[in-house]
Protein backbone atom coordinates (compact mmCIF):
# COMPACT_ATOMS: atom_id res chain seq x y z
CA UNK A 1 -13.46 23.68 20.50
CA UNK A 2 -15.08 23.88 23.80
CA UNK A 3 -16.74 20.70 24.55
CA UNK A 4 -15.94 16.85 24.04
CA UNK A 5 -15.19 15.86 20.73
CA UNK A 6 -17.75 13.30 18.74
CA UNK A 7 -17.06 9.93 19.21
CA UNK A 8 -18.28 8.22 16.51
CA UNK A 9 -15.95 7.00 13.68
CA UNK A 10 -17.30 6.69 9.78
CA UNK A 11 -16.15 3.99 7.29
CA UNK A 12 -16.35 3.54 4.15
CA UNK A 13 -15.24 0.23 2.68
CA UNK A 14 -16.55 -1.93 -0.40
CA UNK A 15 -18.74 -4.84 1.16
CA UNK A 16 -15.90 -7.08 -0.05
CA UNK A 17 -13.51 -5.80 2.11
CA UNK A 18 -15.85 -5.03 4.87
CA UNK A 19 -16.03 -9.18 4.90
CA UNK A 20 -12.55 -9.71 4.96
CA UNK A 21 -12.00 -7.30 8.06
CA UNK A 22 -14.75 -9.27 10.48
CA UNK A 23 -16.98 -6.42 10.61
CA UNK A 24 -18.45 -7.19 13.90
CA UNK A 25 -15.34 -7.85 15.56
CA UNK A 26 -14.14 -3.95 15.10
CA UNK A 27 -17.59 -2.85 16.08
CA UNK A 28 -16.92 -4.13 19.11
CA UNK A 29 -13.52 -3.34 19.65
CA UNK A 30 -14.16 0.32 18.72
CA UNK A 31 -17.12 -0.22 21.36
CA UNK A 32 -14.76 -0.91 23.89
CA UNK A 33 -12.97 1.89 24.23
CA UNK A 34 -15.35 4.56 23.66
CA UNK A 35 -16.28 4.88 20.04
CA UNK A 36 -19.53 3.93 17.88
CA UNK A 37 -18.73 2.77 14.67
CA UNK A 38 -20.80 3.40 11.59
CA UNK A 39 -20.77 2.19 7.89
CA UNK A 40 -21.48 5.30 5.82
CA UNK A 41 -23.76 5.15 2.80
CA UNK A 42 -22.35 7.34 0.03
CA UNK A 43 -25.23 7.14 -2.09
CA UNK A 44 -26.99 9.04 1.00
CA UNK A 45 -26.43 12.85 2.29
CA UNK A 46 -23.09 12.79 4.37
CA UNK A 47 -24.61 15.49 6.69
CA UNK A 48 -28.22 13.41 7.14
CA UNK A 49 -26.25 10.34 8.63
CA UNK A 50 -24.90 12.32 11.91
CA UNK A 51 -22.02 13.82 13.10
CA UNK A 52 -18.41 11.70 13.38
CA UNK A 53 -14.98 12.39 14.64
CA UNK A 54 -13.11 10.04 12.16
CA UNK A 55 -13.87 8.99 8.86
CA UNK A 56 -11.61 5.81 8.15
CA UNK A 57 -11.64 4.76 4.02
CA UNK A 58 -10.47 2.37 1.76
CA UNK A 59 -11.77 4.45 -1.45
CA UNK A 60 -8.48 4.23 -3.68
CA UNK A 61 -10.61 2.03 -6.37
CA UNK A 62 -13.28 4.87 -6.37
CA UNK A 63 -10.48 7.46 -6.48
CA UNK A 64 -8.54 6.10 -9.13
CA UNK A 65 -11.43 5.23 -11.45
CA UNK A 66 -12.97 8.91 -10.79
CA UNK A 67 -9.05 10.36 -11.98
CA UNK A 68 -9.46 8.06 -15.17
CA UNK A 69 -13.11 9.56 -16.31
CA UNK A 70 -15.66 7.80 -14.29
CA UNK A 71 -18.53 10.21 -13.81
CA UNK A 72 -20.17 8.29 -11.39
CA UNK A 73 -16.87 7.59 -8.71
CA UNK A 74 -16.59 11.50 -9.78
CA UNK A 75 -19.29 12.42 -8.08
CA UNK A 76 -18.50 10.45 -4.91
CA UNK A 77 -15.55 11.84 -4.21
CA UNK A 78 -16.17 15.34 -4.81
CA UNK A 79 -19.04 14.65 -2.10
CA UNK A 80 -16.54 13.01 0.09
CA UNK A 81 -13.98 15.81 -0.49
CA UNK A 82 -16.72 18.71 -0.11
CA UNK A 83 -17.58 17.30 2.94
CA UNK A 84 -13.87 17.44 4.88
CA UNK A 85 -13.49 20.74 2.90
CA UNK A 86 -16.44 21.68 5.21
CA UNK A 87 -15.70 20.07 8.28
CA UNK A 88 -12.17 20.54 9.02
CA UNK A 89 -12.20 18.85 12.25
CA UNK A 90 -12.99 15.62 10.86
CA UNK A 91 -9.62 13.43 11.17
CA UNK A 92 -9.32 11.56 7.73
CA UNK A 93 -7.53 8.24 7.63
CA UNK A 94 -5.82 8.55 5.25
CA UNK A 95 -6.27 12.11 3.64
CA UNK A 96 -7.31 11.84 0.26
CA UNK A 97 -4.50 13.80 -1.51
CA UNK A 98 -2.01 11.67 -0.13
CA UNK A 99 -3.85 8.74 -0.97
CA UNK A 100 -3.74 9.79 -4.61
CA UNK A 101 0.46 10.06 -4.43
CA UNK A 102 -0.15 5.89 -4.16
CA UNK A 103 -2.37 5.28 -7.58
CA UNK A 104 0.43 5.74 -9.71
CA UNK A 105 3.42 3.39 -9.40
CA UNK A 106 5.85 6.01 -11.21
CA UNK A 107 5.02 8.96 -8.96
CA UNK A 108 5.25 6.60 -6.06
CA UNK A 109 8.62 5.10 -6.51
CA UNK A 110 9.77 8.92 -7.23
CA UNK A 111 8.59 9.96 -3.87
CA UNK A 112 10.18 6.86 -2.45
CA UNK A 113 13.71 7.52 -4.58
CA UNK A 114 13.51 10.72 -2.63
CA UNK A 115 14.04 10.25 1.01
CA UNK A 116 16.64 9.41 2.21
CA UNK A 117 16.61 5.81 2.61
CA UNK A 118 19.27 5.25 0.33
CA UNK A 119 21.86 6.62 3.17
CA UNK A 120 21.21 2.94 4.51
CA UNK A 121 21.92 0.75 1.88
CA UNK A 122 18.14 0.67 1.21
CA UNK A 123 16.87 1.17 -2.57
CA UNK A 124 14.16 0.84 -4.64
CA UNK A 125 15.21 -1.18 -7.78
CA UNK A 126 15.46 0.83 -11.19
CA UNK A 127 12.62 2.04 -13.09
CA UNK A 128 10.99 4.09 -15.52
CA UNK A 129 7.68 4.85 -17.02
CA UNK A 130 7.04 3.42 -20.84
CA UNK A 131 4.67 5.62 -22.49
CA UNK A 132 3.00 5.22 -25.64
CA UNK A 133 5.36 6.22 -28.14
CA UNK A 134 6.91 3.97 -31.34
CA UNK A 135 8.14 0.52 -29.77
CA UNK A 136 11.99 1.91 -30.92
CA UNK A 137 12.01 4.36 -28.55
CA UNK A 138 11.45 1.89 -25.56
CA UNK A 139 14.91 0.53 -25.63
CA UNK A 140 16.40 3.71 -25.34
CA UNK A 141 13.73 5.42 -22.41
CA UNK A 142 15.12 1.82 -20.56
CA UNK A 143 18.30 2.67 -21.17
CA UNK A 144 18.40 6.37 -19.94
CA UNK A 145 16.90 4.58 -16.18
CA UNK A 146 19.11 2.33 -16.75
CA UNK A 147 16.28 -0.46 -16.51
CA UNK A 148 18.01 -3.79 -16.96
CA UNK A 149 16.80 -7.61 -18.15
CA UNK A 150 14.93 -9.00 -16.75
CA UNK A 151 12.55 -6.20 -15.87
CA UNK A 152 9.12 -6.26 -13.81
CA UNK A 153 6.19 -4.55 -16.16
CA UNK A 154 3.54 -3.10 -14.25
CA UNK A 155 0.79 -0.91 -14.89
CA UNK A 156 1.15 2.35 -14.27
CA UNK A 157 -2.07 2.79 -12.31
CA UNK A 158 -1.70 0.86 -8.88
CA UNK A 159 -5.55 0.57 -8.19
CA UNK A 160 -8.99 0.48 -9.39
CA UNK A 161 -9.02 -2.66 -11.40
CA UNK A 162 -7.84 -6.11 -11.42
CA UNK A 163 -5.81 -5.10 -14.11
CA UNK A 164 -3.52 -3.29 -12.08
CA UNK A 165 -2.12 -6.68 -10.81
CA UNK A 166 -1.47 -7.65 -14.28
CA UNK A 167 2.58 -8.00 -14.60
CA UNK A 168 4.62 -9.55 -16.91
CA UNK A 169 8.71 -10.58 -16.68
CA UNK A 170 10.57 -8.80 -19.85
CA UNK A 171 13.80 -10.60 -20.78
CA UNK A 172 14.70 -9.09 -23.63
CA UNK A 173 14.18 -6.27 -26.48
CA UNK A 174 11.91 -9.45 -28.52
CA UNK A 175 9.63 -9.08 -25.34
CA UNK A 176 9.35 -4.82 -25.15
CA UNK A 177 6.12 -5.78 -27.24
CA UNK A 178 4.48 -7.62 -24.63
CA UNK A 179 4.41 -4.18 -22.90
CA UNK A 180 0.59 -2.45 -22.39
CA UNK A 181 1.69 1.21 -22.14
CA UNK A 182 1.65 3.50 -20.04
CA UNK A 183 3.06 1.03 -17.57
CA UNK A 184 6.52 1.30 -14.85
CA UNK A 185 9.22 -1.24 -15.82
CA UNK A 186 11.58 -1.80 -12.79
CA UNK A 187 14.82 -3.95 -12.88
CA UNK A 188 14.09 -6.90 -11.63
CA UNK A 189 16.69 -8.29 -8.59
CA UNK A 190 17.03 -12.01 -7.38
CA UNK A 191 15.76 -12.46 -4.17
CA UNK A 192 15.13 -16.31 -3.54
CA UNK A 193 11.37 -15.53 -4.17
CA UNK A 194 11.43 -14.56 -0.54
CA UNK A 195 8.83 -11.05 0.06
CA UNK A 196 8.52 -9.18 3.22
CA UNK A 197 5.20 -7.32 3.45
CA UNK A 198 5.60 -4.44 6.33
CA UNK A 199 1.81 -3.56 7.37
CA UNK A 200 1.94 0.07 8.84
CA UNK A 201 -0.68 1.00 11.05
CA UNK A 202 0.52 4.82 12.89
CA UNK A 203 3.44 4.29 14.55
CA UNK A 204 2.89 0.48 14.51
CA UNK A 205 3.89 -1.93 12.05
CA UNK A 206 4.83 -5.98 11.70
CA UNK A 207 5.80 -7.56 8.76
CA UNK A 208 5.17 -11.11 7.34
CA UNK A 209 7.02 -13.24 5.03
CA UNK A 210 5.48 -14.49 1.32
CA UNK A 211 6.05 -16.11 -1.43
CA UNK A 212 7.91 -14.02 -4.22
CA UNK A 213 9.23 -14.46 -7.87
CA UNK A 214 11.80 -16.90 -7.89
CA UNK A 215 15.82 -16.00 -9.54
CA UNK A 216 16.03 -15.29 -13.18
CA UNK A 217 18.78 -14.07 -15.36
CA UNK A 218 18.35 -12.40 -18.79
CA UNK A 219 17.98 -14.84 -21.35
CA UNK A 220 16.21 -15.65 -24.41
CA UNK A 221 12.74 -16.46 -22.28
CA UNK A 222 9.36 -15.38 -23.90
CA UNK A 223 7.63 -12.72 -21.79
CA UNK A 224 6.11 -14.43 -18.77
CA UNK A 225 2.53 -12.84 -17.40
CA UNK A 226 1.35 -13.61 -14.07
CA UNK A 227 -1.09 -12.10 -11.42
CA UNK A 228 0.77 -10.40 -8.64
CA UNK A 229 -2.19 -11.18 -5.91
CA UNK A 230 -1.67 -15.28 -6.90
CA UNK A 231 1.87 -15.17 -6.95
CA UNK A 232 2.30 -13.34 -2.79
CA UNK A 233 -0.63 -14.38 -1.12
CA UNK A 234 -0.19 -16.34 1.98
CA UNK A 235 0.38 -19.65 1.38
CA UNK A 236 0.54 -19.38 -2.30
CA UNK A 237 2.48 -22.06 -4.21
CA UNK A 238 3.36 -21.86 -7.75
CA UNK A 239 5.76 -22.56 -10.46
CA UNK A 240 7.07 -19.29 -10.41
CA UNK A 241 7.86 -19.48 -6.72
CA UNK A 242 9.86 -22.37 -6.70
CA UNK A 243 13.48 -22.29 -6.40
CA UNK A 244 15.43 -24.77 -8.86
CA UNK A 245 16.97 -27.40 -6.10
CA UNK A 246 20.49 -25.92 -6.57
CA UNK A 247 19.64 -22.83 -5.27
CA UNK A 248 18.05 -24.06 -2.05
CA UNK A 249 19.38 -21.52 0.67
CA UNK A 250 18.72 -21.24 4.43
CA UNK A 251 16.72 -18.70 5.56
CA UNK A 252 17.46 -15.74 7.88
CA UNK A 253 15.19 -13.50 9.48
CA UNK A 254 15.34 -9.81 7.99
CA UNK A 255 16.95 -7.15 10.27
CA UNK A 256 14.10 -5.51 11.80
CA UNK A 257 15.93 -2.27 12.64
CA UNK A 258 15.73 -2.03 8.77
CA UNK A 259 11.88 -2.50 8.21
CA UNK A 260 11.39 -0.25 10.89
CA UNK A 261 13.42 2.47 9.50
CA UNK A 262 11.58 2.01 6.07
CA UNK A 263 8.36 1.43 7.90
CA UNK A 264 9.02 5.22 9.83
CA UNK A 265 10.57 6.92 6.76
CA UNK A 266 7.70 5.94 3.92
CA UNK A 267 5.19 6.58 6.62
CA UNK A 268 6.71 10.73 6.77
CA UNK A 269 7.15 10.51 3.20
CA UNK A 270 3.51 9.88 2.14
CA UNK A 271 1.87 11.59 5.10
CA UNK A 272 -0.27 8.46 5.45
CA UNK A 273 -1.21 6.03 9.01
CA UNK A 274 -2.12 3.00 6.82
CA UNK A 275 0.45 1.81 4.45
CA UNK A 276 1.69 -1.89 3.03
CA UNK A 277 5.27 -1.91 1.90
CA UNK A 278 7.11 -4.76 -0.29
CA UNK A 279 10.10 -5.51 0.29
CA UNK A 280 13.11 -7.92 -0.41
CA UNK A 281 16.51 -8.92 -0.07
CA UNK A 282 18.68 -8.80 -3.03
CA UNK A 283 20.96 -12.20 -3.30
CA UNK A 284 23.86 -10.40 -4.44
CA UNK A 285 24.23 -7.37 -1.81
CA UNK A 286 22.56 -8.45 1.14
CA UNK A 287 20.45 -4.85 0.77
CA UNK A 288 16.97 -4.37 1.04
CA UNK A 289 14.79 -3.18 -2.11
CA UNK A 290 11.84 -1.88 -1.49
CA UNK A 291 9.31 -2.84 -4.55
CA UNK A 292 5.91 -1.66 -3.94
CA UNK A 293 3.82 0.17 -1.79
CA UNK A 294 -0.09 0.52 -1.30
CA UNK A 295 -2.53 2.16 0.68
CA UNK A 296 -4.84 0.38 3.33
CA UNK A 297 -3.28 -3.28 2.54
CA UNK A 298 -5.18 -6.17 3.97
CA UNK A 299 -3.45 -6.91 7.12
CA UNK A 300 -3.42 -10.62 7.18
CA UNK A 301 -1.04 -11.35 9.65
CA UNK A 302 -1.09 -8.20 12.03
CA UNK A 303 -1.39 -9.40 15.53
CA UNK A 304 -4.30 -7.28 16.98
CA UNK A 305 -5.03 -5.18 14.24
CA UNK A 306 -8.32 -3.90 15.30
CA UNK A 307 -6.65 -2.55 18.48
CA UNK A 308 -3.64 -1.56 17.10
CA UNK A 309 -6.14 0.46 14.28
CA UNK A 310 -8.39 1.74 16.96
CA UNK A 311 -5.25 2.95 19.14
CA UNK A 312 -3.94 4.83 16.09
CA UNK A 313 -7.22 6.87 15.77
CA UNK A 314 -6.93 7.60 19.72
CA UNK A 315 -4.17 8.56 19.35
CA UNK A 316 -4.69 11.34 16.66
CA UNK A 317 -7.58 12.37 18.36
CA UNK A 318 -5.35 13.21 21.36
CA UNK A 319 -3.33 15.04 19.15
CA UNK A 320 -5.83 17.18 17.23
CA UNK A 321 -7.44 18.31 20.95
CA UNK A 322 -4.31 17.77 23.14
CA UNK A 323 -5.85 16.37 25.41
CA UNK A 324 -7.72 18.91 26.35
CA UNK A 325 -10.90 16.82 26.83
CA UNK A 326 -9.19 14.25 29.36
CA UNK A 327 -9.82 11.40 26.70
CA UNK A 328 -7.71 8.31 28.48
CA UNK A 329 -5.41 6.28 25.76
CA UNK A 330 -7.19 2.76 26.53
CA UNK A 331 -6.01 1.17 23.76
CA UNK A 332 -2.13 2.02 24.24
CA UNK A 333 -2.88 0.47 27.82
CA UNK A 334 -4.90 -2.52 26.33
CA UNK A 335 -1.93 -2.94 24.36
CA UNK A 336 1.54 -2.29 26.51
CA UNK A 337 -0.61 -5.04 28.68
């Protein structure tokens, strides 16, 4: 290129989550160091709404409802995909084939299993995916991962519907028929219903503590089902939080050398700038599980998100056009200040 790169930056978000970002707030933050900021209309002509350098998306419901049939999210996409097939130097946050890797919980956890995290004493717990087959074969497709009780059922697909944070604790071969196949069941380990959420943004990323599934131990339980947004959402108290009073422990603050290397690693891994990772301590080891990961997360807790988000797109920019075009980091000052 031989001129100074567009400045503008595209979104697309559902108005939900434009809401819970303070829209205005990251218009003006983008304003302040040089870019325009624009909600894109997919139901217009990407090319009639102007030229942009970025386009920064949070289309993983779209996505994953377009991969499971829906003509209508079909058609979005491909125009979304068309479009950066057309305009290479458009930088994508995140790109959309890497966003796919995150809608299915088995594929994920198989990309995770295969860095090399483990060379740290960091895991991801058991798993496997149940497919619909006759219920006999479930024992044995547990026992082959060797899945143990009590075991975390989750659906296989990770977005696109509420239903994906439908879960359910299995304690026993009675409960395999609470199980809605296809769906990932991962051992679950005690962790004093202590979560760590990492929030990734580029090379940034700070993590926050939750609320998580208190201890169980296999037993002769019927199959609990609970909502995985109620049970880690800030602030969130419930009977499946709470530690009996004989297990009341003293907290310690996770070693952050660890969530950064998992933080770094999953960020390589899945090619992606904007990643949430789960993550807890298992009471027996002392090691660090890592449990789920999701594109985009919400962010509720990140200390100057907007600028962090804005300097991440800077800095990619920089990158792409090596700073050829004299663009000044601003935000990396903004923030070392």
């Amino acid at each position: 290129m031989s001129n100074l790169p567009n400045r503008r930056i595209a979104c697309w978000m559902s108005e939900k989550k434009i809401q819970k970002i303070n829209w205005s707030e990251f218009e003006e933050t983008c304003k302040e160091y040089g870019f325009g900021l624009f909600k894109l209309d997919l139901s217009k002509p990407i090319e009639s709404q102007g030229t942009f350098c970025v386009f920064l998306h949070k289309l993983t419901d779209i996505i994953a409802s377009a991969d499971q049939g829906d003509p209508k999210c079909a058609n979005l996409i491909k125009k979304v995909e068309d479009y950066i097939t057309t305009h290479t130097s458009v930088i994508v946050l995140d790109p959309i084939p890497n966003v796919r890797q995150l809608l299915n919980r088995y594929i994920s956890y198989r990309k995770i299993n295969s860095t090399n995290l483990h060379k740290y004493g960091i895991f991801i717990p058991n798993f496997c995916e149940l497919r619909p087959t006759h219920s006999v074969d479930l024992p044995q497709q547990l026992n082959n991962a060797r899945v143990t009780y009590p075991f975390i059922c989750k659906p296989s697909l990770g977005h696109g519907s509420k239903q994906a944070h439908e879960m359910s604790i299995v304690f026993n071969e009675k409960g395999l028929k609470d199980c809605k196949t296809p769906c990932v069941a991962q051992s679950f380990i005690n962790h004093n219903a202590v979560l760590y959420k990492i929030f990734i943004v580029g090379d940034k990323h700070h993590f926050v503590e939750r609320p998580s599934l208190k201890n169980f131990q296999p037993c002769d339980e019927h199959t609990i089902h609970f909502d995985s947004g109620d049970i880690s959402k800030a602030g969130s108290r419930n009977s499946l939080t709470l530690l009996e009073p004989h297990e009341r422990v003293s907290k310690t603050k996770p070693d952050q050398d660890v969530l950064k290397r998992i933080a770094v690693t999953l960020r390589d891994a899945f090619g992606m700038d904007l990643l949430g990772v789960d993550v807890v301590i298992e009471n027996a080891t002392g090691k660090y599980a890592i449990v789920d990961v999701n594109a985009y997360p919400g962010y509720d807790g990140f200390p100057k998100f907007f600028d962090a988000l804005v300097g991440c797109i800077n800095n990619k920019i920089n990158a792409k056009y090596d700073n050829k075009f004299g663009l000044i980091d601003l935000v990396q000052e903004k923030i070392d200040a």
